[in-house]
C-alpha atoms as a PDB file:
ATOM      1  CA  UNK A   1       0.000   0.000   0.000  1.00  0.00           C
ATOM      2  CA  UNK A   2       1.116   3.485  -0.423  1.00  0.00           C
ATOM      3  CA  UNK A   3       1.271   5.213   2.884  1.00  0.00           C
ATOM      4  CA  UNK A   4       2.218   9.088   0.753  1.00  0.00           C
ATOM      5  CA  UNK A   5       3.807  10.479  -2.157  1.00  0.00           C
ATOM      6  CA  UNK A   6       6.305  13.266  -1.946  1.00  0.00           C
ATOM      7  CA  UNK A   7       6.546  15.629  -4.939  1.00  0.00           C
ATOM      8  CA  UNK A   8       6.445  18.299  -7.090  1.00  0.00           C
ATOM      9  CA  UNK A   9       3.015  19.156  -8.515  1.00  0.00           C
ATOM     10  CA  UNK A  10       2.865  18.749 -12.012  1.00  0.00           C
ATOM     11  CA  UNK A  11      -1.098  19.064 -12.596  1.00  0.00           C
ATOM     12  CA  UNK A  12      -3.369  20.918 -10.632  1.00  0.00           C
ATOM     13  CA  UNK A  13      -7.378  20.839 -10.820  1.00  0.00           C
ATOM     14  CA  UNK A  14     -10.078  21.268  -8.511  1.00  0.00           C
ATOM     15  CA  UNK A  15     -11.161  17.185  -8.780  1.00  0.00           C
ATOM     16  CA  UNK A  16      -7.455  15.907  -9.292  1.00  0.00           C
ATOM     17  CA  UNK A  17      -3.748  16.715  -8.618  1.00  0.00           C
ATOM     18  CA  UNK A  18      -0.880  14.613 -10.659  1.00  0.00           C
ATOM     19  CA  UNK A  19       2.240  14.818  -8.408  1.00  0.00           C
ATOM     20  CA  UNK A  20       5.765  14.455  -9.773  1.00  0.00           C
ATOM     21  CA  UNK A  21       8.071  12.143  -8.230  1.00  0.00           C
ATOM     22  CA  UNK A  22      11.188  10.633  -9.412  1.00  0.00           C
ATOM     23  CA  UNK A  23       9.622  11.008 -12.801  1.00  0.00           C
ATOM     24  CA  UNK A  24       6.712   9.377 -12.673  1.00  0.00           C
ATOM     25  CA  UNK A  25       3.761  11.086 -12.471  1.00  0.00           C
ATOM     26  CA  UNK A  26       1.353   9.866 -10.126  1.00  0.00           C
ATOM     27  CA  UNK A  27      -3.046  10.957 -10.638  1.00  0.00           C
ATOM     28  CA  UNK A  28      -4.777  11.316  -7.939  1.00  0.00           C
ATOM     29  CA  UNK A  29      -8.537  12.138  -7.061  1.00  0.00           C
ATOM     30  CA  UNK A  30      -8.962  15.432  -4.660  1.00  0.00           C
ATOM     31  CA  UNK A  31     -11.094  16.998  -2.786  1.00  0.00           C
ATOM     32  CA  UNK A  32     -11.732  21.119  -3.143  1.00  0.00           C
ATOM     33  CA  UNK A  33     -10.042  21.071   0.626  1.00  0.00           C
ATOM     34  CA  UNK A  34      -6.943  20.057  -0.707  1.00  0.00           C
ATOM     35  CA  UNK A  35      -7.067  21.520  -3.890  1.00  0.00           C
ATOM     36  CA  UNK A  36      -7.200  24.818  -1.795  1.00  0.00           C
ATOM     37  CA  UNK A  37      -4.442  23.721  -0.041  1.00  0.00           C
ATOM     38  CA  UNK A  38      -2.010  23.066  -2.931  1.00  0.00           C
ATOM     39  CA  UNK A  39      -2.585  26.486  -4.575  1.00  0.00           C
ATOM     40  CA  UNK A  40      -0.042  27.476  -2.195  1.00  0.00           C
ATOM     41  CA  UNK A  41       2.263  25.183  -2.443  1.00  0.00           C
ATOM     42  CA  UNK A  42       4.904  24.352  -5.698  1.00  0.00           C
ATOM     43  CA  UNK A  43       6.048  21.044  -4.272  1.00  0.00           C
ATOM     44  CA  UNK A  44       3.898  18.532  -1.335  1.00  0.00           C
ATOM     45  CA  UNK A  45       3.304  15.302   0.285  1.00  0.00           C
ATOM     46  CA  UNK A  46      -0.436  14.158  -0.584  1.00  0.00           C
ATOM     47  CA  UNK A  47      -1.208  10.513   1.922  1.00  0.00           C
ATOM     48  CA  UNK A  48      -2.751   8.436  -0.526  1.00  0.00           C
ATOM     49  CA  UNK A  49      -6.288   6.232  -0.409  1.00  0.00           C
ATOM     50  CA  UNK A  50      -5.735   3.111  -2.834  1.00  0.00           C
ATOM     51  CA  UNK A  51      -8.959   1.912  -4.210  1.00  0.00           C
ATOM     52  CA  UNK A  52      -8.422  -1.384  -6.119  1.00  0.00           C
ATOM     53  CA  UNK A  53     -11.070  -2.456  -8.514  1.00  0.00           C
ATOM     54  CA  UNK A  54     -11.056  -5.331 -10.994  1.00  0.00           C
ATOM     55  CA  UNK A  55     -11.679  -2.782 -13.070  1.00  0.00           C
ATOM     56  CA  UNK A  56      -9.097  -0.012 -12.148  1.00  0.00           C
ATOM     57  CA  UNK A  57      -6.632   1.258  -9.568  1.00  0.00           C
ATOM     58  CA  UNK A  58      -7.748   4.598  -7.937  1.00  0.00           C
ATOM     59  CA  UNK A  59      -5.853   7.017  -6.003  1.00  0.00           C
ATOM     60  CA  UNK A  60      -6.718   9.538  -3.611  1.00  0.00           C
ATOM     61  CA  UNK A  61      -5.161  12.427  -1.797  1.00  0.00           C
ATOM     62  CA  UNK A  62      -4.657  14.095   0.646  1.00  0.00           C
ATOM     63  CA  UNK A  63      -3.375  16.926   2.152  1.00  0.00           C
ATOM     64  CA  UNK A  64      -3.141  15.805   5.649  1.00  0.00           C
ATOM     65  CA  UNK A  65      -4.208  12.491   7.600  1.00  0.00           C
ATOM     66  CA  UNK A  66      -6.882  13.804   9.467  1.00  0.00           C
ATOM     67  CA  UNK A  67      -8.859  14.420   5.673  1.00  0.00           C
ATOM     68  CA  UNK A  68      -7.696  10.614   4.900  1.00  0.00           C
ATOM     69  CA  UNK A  69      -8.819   9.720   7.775  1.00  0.00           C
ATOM     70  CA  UNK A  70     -12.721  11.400   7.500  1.00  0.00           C
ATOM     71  CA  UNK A  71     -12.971   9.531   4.119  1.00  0.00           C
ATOM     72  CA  UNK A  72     -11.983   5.834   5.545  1.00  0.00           C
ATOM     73  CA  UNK A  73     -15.085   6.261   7.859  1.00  0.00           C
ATOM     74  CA  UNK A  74     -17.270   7.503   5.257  1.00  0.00           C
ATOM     75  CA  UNK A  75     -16.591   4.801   2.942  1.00  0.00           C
ATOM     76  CA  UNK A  76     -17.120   2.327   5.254  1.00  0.00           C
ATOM     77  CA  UNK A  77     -20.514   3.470   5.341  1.00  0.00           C
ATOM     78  CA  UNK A  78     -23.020   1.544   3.770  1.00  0.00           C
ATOM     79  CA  UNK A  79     -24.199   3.791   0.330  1.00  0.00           C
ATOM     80  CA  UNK A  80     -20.911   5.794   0.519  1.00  0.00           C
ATOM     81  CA  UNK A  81     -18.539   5.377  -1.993  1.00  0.00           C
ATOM     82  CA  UNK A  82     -15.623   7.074  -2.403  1.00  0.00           C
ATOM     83  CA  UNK A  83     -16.991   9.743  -5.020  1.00  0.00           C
ATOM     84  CA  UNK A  84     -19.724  10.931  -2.416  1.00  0.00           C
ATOM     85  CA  UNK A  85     -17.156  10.894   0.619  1.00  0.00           C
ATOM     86  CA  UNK A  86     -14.748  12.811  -1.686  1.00  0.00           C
ATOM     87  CA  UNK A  87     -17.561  15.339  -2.368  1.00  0.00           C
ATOM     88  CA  UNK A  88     -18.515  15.467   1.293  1.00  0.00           C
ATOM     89  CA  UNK A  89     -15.468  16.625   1.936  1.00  0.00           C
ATOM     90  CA  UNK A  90     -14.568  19.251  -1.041  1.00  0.00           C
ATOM     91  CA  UNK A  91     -18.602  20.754   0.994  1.00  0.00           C
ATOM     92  CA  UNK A  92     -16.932  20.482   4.098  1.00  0.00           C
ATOM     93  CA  UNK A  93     -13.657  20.243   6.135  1.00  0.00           C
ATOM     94  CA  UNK A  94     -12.677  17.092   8.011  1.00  0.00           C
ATOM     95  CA  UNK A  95     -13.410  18.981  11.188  1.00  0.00           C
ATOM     96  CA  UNK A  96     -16.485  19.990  10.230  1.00  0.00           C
ATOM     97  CA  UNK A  97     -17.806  16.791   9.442  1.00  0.00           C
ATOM     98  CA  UNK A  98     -16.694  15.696  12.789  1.00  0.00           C
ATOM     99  CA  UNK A  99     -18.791  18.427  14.284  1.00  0.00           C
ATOM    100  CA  UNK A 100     -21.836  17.617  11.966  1.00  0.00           C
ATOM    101  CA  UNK A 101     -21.565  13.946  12.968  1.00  0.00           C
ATOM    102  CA  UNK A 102     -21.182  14.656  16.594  1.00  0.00           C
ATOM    103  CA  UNK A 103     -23.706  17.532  16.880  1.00  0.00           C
ATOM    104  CA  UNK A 104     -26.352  15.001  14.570  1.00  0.00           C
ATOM    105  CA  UNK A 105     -26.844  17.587  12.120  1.00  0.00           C
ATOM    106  CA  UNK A 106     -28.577  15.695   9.253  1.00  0.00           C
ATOM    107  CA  UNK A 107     -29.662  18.874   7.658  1.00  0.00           C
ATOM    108  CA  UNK A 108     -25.760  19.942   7.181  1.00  0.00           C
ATOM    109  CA  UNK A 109     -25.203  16.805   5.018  1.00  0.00           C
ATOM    110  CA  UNK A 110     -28.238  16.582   2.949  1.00  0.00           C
ATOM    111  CA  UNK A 111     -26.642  20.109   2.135  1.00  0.00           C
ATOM    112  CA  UNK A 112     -24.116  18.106   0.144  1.00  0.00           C
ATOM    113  CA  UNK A 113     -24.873  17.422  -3.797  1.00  0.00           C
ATOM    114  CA  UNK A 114     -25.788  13.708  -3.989  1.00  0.00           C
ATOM    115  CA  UNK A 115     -26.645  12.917  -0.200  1.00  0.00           C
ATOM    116  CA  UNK A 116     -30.178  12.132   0.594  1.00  0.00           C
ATOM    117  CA  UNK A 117     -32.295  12.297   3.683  1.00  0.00           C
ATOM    118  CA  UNK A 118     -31.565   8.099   4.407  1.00  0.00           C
ATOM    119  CA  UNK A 119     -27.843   8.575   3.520  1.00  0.00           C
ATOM    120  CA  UNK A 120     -27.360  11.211   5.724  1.00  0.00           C
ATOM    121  CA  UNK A 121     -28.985   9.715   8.839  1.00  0.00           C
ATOM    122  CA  UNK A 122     -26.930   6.317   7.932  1.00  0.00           C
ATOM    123  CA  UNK A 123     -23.474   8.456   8.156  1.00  0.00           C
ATOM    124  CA  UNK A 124     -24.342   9.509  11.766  1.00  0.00           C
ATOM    125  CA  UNK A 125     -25.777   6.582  12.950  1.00  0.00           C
ATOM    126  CA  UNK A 126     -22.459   4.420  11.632  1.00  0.00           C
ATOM    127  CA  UNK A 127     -19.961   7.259  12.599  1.00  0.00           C
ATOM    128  CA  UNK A 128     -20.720   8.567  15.508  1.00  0.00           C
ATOM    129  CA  UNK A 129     -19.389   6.189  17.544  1.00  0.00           C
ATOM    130  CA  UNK A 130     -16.295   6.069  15.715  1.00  0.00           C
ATOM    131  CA  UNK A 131     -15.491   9.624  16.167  1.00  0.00           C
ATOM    132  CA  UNK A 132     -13.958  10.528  19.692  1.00  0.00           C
ATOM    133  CA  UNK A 133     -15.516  13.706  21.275  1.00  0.00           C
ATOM    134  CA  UNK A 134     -12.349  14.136  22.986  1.00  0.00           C
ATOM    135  CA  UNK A 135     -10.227  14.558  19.691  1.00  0.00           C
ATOM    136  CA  UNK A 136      -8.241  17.387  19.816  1.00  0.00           C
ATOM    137  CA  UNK A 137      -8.216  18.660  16.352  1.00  0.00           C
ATOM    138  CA  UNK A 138     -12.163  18.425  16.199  1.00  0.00           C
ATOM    139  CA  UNK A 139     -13.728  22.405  16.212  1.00  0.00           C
ATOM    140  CA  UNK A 140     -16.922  21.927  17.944  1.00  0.00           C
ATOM    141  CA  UNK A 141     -18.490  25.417  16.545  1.00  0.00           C
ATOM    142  CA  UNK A 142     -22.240  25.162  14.883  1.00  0.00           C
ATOM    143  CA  UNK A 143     -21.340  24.287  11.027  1.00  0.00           C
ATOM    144  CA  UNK A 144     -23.350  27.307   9.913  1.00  0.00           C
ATOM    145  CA  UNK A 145     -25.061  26.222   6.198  1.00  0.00           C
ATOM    146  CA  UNK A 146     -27.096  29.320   5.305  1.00  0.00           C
ATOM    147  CA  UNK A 147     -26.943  30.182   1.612  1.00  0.00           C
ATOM    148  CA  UNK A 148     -25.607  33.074   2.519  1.00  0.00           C
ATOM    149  CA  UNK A 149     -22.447  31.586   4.348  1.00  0.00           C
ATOM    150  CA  UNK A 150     -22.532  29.098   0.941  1.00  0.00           C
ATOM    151  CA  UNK A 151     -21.875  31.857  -1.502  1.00  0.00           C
ATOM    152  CA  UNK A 152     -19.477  34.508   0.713  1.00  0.00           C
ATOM    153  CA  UNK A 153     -17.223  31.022   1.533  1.00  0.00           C
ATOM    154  CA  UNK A 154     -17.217  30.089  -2.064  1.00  0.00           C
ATOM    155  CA  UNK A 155     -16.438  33.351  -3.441  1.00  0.00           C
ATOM    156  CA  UNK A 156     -13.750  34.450  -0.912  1.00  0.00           C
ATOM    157  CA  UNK A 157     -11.795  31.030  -2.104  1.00  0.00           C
ATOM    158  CA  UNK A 158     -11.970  31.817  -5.961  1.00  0.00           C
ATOM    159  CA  UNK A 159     -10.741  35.242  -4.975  1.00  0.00           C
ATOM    160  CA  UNK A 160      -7.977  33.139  -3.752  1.00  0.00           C
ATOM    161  CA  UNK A 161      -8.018  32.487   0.051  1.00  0.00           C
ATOM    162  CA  UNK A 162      -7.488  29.711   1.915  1.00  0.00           C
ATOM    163  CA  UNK A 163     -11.024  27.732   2.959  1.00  0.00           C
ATOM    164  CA  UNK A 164     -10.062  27.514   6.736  1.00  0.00           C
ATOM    165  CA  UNK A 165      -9.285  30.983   7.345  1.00  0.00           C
ATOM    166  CA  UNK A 166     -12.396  31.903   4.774  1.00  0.00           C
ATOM    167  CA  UNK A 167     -14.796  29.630   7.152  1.00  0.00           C
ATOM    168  CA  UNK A 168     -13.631  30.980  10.304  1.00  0.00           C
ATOM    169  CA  UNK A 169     -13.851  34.551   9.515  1.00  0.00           C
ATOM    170  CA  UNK A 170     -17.491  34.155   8.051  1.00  0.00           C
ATOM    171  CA  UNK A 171     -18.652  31.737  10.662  1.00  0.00           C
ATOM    172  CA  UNK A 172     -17.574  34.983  12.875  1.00  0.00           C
ATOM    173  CA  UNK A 173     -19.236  37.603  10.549  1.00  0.00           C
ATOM    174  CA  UNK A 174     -22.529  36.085  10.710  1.00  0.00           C
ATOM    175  CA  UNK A 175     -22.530  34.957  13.891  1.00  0.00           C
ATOM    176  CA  UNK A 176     -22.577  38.960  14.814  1.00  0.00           C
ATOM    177  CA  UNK A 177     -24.983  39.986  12.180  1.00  0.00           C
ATOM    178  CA  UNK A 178     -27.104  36.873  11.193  1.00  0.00           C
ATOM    179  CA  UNK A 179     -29.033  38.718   8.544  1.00  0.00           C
ATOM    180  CA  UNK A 180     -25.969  40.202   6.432  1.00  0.00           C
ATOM    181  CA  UNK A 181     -26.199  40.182   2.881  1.00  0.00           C
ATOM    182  CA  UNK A 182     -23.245  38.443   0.812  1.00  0.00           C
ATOM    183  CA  UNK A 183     -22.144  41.375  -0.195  1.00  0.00           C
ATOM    184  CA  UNK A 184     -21.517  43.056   2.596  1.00  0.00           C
ATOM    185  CA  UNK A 185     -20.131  39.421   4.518  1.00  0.00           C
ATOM    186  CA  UNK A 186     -17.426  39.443   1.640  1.00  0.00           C
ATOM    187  CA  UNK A 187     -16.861  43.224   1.663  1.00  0.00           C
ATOM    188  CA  UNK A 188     -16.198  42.875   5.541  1.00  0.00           C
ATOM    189  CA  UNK A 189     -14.367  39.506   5.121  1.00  0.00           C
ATOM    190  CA  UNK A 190     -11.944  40.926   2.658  1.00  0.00           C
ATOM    191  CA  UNK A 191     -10.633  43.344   5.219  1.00  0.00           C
ATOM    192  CA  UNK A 192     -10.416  40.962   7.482  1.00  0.00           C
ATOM    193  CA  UNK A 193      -8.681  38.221   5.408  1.00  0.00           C
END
């Protein structure tokens, strides 16, 4: 199994990354976490998910374990395959769906393209024994899934920040002034940011 792979980044989209290393290149699926992640970066370590098919031999990466982690549980779950964890977690941050899980919010995955009332419910119910209140690297803040927090997120990242500092700072914004408009979340965001 491959536990990582080290190298520079040769090909960079929001769905894949192809990492160079001792010239080979290697494809792997990502999500729009990591993607965000590797903007920054000209050279990085992605920990690798093998999925072997009769079919076909699968990759995906990572930026860090904790992500790799997130999307071992989900695909363990019954429904979940490794397309619908990966796009569970290019909707949300590994944290974040510890927090959802945790906090039973069934509302904040059915937010996710593809996941259904059933699946949703299935995810907690199989997970949320799995997941360890105690872990230190979980944020137990309300995931906040207005439409509003949707679109300032999303736009903040294409104008080219990073989605953890981009979710913290408009989890903040509209925590003071629920009813803010987009505009005005991004206007105050960008001074922020």
């Amino acid at each position: 199994m491959i536990e990582y792979i080290k190298g520079e980044i040769a090909e960079l989209t929001p769905t894949y990354a192809v990492l160079e290393s001792n010239n080979v290149g290697y494809f792997a699926n990502i999500s729009l976490n990591t993607y965000t992640k590797l903007q920054e970066v000209k050279s990085s370590k992605l920990y690798i998910f093998e999925s072997i098919r009769e079919d076909a031999h699968i990759l995906y990466g990572f930026f860090d374990k904790a992500e790799r982690e997130i999307f071992t549980q989900l695909i363990s779950v019954s429904g979940v395959g490794p397309n619908t964890a990966r796009m569970i977690l290019s909707s949300l941050s590994a944290d974040d769906v510890k927090a959802v899980i945790l906090s039973e919010n069934v509302a904040a995955l059915k937010s996710v393209k593809g996941i259904g009332a059933k699946t949703a419910q299935r995810i907690i119910v199989d997970l949320k024994d799995k997941i360890k209140a105690g872990d230190n690297t979980l944020i137990l803040q309300p995931v906040n899934h207005s439409e509003t927090y949707e679109e300032s997120v999303a736009a903040l990242i294409m104008l080219g920040f990073s989605r953890p500092n981009v979710q913290k700072v408009v989890t903040k914004l509209l925590k003071d002034s629920p009813d803010s408009k987009v505009e005005d979340v991004i206007k105050k965001a960008l001074k922020l940011l």
